[in-house]
N, C-alpha and C. Protein backbone atom coordinates (compact mmCIF):
# COMPACT_ATOMS: atom_id res chain seq x y z
N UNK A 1 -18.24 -0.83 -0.57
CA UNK A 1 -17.48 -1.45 0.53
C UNK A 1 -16.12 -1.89 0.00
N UNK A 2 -15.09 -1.45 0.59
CA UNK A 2 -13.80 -1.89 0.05
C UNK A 2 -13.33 -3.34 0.38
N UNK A 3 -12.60 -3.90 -0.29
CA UNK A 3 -12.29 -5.19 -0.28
C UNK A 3 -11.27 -5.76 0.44
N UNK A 4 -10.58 -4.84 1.74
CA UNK A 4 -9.94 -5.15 2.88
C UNK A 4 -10.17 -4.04 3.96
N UNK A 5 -9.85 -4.47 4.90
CA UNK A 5 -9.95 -3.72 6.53
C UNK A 5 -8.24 -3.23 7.06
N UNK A 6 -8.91 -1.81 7.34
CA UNK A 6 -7.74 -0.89 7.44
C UNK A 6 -6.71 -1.25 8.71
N UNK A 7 -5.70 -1.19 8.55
CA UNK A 7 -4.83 -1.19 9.36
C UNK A 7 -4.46 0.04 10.48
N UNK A 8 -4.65 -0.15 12.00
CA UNK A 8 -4.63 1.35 12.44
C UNK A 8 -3.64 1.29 13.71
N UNK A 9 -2.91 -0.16 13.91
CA UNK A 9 -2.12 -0.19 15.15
C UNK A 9 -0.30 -0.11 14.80
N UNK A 10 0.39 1.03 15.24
CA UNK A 10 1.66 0.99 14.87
C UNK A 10 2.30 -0.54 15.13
N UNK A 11 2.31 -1.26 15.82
CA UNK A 11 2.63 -2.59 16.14
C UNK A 11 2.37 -3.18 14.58
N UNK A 12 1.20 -3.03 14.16
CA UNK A 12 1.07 -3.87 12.55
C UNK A 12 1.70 -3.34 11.84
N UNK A 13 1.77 -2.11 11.34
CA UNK A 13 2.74 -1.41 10.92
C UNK A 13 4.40 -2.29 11.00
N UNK A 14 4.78 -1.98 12.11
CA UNK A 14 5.97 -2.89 12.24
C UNK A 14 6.45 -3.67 12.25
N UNK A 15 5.63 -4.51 12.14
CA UNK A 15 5.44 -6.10 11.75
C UNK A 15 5.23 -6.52 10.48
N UNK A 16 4.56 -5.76 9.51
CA UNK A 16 4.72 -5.60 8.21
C UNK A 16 6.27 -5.38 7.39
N UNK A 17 6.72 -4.66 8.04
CA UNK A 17 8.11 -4.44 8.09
C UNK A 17 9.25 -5.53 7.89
N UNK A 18 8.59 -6.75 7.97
CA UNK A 18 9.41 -8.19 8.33
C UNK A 18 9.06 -8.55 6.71
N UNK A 19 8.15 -8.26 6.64
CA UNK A 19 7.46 -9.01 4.80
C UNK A 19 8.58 -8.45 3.85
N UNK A 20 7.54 -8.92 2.41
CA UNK A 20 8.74 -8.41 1.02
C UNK A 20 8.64 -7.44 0.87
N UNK A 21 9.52 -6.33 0.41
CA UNK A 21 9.21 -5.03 -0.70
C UNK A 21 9.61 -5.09 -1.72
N UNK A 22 8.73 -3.95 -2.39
CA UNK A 22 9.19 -3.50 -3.39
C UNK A 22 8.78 -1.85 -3.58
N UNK A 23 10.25 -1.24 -3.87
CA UNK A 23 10.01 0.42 -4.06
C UNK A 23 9.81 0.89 -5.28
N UNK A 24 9.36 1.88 -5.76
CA UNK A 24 9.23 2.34 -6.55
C UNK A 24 9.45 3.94 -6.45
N UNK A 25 9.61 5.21 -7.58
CA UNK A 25 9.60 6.42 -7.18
C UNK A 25 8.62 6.48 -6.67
N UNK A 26 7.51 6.05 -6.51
CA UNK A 26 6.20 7.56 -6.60
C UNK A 26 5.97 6.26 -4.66
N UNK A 27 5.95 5.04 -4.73
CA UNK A 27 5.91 4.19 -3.06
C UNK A 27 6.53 3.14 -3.28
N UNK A 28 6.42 2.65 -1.46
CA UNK A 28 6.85 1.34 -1.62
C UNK A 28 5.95 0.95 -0.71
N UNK A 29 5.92 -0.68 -1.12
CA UNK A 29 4.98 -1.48 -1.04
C UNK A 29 5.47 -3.10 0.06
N UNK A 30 4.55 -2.93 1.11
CA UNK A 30 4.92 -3.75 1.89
C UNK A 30 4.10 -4.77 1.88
N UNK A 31 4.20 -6.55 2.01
CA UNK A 31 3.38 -6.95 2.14
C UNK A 31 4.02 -8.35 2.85
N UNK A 32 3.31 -8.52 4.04
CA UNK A 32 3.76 -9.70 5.24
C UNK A 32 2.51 -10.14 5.65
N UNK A 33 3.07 -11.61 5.50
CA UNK A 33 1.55 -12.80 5.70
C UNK A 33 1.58 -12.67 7.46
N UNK A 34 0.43 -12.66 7.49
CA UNK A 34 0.06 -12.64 9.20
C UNK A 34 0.16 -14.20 9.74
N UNK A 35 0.00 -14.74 8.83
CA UNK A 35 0.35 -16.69 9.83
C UNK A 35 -0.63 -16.96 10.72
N UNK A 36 -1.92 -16.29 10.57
CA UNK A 36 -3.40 -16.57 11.22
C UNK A 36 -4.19 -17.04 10.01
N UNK A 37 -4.94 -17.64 10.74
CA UNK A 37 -5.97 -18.41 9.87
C UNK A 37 -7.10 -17.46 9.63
N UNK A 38 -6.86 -16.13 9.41
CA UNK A 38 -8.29 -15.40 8.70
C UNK A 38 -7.55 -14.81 7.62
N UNK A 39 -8.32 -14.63 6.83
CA UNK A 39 -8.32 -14.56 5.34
C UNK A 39 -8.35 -13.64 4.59
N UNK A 40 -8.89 -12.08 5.49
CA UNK A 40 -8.58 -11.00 5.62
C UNK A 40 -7.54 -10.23 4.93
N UNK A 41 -7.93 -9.20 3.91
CA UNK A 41 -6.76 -8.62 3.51
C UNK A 41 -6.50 -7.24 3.85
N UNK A 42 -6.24 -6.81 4.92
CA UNK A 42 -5.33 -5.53 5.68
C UNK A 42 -4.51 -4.45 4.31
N UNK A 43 -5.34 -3.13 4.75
CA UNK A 43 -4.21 -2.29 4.23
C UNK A 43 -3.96 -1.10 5.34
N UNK A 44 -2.56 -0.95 4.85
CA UNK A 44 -2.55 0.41 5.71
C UNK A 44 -1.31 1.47 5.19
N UNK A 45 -1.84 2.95 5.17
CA UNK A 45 -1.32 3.54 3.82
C UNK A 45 -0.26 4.72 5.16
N UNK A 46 0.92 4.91 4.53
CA UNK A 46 1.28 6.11 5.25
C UNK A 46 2.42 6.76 4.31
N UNK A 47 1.90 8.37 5.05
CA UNK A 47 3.39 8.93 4.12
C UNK A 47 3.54 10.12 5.59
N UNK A 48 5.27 10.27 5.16
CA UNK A 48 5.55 11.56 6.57
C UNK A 48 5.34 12.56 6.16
N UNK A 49 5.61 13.17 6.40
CA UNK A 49 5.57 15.29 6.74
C UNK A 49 6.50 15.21 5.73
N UNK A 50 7.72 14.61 5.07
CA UNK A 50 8.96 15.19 4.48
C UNK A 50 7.97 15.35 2.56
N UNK A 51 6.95 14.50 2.86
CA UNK A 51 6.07 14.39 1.50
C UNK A 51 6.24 15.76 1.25
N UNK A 52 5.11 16.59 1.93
CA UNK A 52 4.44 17.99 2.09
C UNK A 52 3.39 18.09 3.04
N UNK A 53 2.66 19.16 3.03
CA UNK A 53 1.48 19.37 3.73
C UNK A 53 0.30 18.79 3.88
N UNK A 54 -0.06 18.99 4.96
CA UNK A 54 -1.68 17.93 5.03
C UNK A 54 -2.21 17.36 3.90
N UNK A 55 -2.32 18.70 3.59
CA UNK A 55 -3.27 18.47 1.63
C UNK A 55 -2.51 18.15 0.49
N UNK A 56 -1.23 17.82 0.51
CA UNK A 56 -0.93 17.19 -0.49
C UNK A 56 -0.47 15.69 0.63
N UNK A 57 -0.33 15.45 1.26
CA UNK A 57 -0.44 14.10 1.94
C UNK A 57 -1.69 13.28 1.74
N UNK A 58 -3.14 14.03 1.87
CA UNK A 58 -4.35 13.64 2.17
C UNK A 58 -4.63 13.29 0.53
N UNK A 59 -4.00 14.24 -0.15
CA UNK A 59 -4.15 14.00 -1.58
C UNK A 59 -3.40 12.80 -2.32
N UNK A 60 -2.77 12.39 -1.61
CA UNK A 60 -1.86 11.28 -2.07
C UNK A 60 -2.05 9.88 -1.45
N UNK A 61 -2.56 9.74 -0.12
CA UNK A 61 -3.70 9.23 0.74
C UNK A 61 -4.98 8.97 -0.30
N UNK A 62 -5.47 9.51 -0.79
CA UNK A 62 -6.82 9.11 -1.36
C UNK A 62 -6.46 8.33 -2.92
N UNK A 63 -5.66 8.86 -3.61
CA UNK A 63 -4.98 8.68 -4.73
C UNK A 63 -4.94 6.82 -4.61
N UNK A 64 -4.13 6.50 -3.15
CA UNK A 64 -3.82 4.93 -2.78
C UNK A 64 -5.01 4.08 -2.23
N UNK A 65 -5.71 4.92 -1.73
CA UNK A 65 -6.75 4.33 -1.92
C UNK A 65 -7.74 3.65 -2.98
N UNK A 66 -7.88 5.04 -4.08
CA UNK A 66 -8.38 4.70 -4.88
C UNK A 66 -7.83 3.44 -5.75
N UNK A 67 -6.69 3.71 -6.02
CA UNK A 67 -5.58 2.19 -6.40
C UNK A 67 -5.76 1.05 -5.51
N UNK A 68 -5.83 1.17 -4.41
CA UNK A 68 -5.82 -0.38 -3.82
C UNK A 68 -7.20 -0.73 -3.66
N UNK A 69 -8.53 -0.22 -3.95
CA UNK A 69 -9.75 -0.48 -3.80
C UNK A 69 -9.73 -1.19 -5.44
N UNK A 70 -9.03 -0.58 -6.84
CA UNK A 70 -9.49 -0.92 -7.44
C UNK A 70 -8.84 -2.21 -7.74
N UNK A 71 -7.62 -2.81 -6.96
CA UNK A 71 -7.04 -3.78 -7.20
C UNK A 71 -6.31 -4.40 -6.27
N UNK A 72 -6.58 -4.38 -4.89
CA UNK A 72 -6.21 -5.36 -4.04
C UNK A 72 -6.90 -6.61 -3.86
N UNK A 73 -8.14 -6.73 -4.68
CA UNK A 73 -8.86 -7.81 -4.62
C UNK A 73 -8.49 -8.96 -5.78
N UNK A 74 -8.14 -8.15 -6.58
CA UNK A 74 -7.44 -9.41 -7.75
C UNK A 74 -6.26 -9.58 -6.96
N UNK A 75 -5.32 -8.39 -6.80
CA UNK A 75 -3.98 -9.00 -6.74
C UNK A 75 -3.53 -9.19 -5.90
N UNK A 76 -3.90 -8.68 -4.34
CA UNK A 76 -4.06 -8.79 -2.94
C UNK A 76 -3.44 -10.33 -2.52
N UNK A 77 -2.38 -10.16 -1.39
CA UNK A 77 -2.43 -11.57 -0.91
C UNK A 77 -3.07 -11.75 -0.03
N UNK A 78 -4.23 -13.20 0.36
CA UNK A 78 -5.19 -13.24 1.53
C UNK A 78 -4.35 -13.54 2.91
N UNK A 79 -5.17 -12.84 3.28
CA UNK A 79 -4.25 -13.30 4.85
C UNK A 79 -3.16 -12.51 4.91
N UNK A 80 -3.00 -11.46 4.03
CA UNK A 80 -1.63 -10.65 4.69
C UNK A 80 -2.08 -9.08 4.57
N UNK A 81 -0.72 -8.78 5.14
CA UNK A 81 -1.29 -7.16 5.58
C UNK A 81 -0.35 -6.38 3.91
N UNK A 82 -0.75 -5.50 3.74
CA UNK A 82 -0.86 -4.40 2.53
C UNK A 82 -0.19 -3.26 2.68
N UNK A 83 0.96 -2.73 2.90
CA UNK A 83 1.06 -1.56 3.46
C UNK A 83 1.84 -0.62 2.37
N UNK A 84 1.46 0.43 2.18
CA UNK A 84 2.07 1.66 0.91
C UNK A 84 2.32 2.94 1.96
N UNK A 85 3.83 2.79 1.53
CA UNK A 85 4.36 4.43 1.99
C UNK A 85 4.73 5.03 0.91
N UNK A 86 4.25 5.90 1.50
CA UNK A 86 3.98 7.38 0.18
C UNK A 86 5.38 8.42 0.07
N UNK A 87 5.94 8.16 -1.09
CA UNK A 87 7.41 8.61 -1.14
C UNK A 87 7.21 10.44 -1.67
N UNK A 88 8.43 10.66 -2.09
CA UNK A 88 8.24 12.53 -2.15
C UNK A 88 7.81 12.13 -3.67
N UNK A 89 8.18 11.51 -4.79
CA UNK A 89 8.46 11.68 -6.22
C UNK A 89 6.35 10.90 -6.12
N UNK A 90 5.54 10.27 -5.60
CA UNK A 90 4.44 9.96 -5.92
C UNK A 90 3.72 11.05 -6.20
N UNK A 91 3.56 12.02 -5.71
CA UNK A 91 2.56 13.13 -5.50
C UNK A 91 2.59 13.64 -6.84
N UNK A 92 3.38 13.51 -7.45
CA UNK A 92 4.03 14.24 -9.09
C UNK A 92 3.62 13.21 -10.16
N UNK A 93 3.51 12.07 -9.95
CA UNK A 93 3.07 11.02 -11.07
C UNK A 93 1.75 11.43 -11.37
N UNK A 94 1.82 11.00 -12.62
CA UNK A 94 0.17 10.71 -13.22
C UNK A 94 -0.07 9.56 -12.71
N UNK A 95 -1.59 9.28 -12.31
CA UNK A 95 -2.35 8.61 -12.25
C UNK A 95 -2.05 6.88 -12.45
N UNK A 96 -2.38 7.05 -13.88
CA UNK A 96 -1.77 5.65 -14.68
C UNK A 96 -0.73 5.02 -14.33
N UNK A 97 0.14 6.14 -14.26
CA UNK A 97 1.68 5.55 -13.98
C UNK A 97 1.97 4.96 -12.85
N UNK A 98 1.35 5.54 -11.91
CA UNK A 98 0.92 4.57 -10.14
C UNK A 98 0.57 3.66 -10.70
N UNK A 99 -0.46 3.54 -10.83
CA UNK A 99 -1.17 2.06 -11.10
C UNK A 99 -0.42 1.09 -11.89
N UNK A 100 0.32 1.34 -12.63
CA UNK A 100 1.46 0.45 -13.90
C UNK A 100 2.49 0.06 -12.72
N UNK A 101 2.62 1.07 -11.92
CA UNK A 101 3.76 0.58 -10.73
C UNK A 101 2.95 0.00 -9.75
N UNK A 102 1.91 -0.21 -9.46
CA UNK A 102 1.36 -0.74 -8.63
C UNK A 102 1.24 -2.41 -8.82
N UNK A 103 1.10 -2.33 -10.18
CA UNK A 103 0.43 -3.73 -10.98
C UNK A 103 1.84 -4.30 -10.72
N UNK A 104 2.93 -3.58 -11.79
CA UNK A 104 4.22 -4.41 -11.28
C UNK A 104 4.93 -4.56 -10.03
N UNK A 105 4.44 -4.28 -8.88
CA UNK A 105 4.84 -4.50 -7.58
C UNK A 105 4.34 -5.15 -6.88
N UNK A 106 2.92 -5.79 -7.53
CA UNK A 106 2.40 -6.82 -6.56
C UNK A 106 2.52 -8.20 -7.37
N UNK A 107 3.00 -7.72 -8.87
CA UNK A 107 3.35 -9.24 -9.70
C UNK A 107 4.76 -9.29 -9.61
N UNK A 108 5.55 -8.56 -8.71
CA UNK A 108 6.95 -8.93 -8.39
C UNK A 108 7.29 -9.62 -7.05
N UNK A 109 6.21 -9.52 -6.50
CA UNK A 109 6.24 -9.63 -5.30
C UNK A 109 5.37 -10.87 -5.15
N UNK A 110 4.46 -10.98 -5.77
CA UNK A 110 3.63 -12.77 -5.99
C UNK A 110 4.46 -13.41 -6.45
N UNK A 111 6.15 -13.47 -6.99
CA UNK A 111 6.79 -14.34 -7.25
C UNK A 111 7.70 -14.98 -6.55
């Protein structure tokens, strides 16, 4: 069971939009406190068509998943929404190297 609930309404999406970022080559990383009293930590992952094709979208889609399952629970802020758009230069990173940018984008962003 993953350790937040997916985000699926363009409205949240856009409203996320108001929070901090931080970019990186491979995404960028959105994250805006909802100002409700549940505790809930929201993700919601997107990349466009300019990425590539289904299957390297879907492939890059699971990739963020796997990253934010294994660490939105340590580093996650409660009560806010999570959002990763999937840039053209991610699909090309190793593995690790997401995650090293992942780690430093949510400890740049907790500050």
């Amino acid at each position: 069971m993953p350790p937040y609930t997916v985000i699926q309404k363009r409205a949240d999406f856009l409203s996320a939009n108001r929070g901090k970022r931080f970019a990186r080559p491979g995404f960028v990383l959105l994250v805006s406190d909802r100002r409700d009293d549940d505790p809930t930590k929201r993700l919601g992952i997107t990349i466009t068509k300019k990425v590539g094709n289904a299957v390297v979208r879907n492939r890059m889609r699971r990739r963020f998943r796997a990253l934010m399952r294994e660490m939105l629970e340590e580093k996650g802020k409660a009560g806010a929404d999570h959002i990763l758009i999937g840039r053209d230069g991610g699909i090309e990173m190793e593995f690790d190297q997401l995650r090293r940018d992942l780690y430093m984008a949510f400890d740049r962003i907790a500050q």
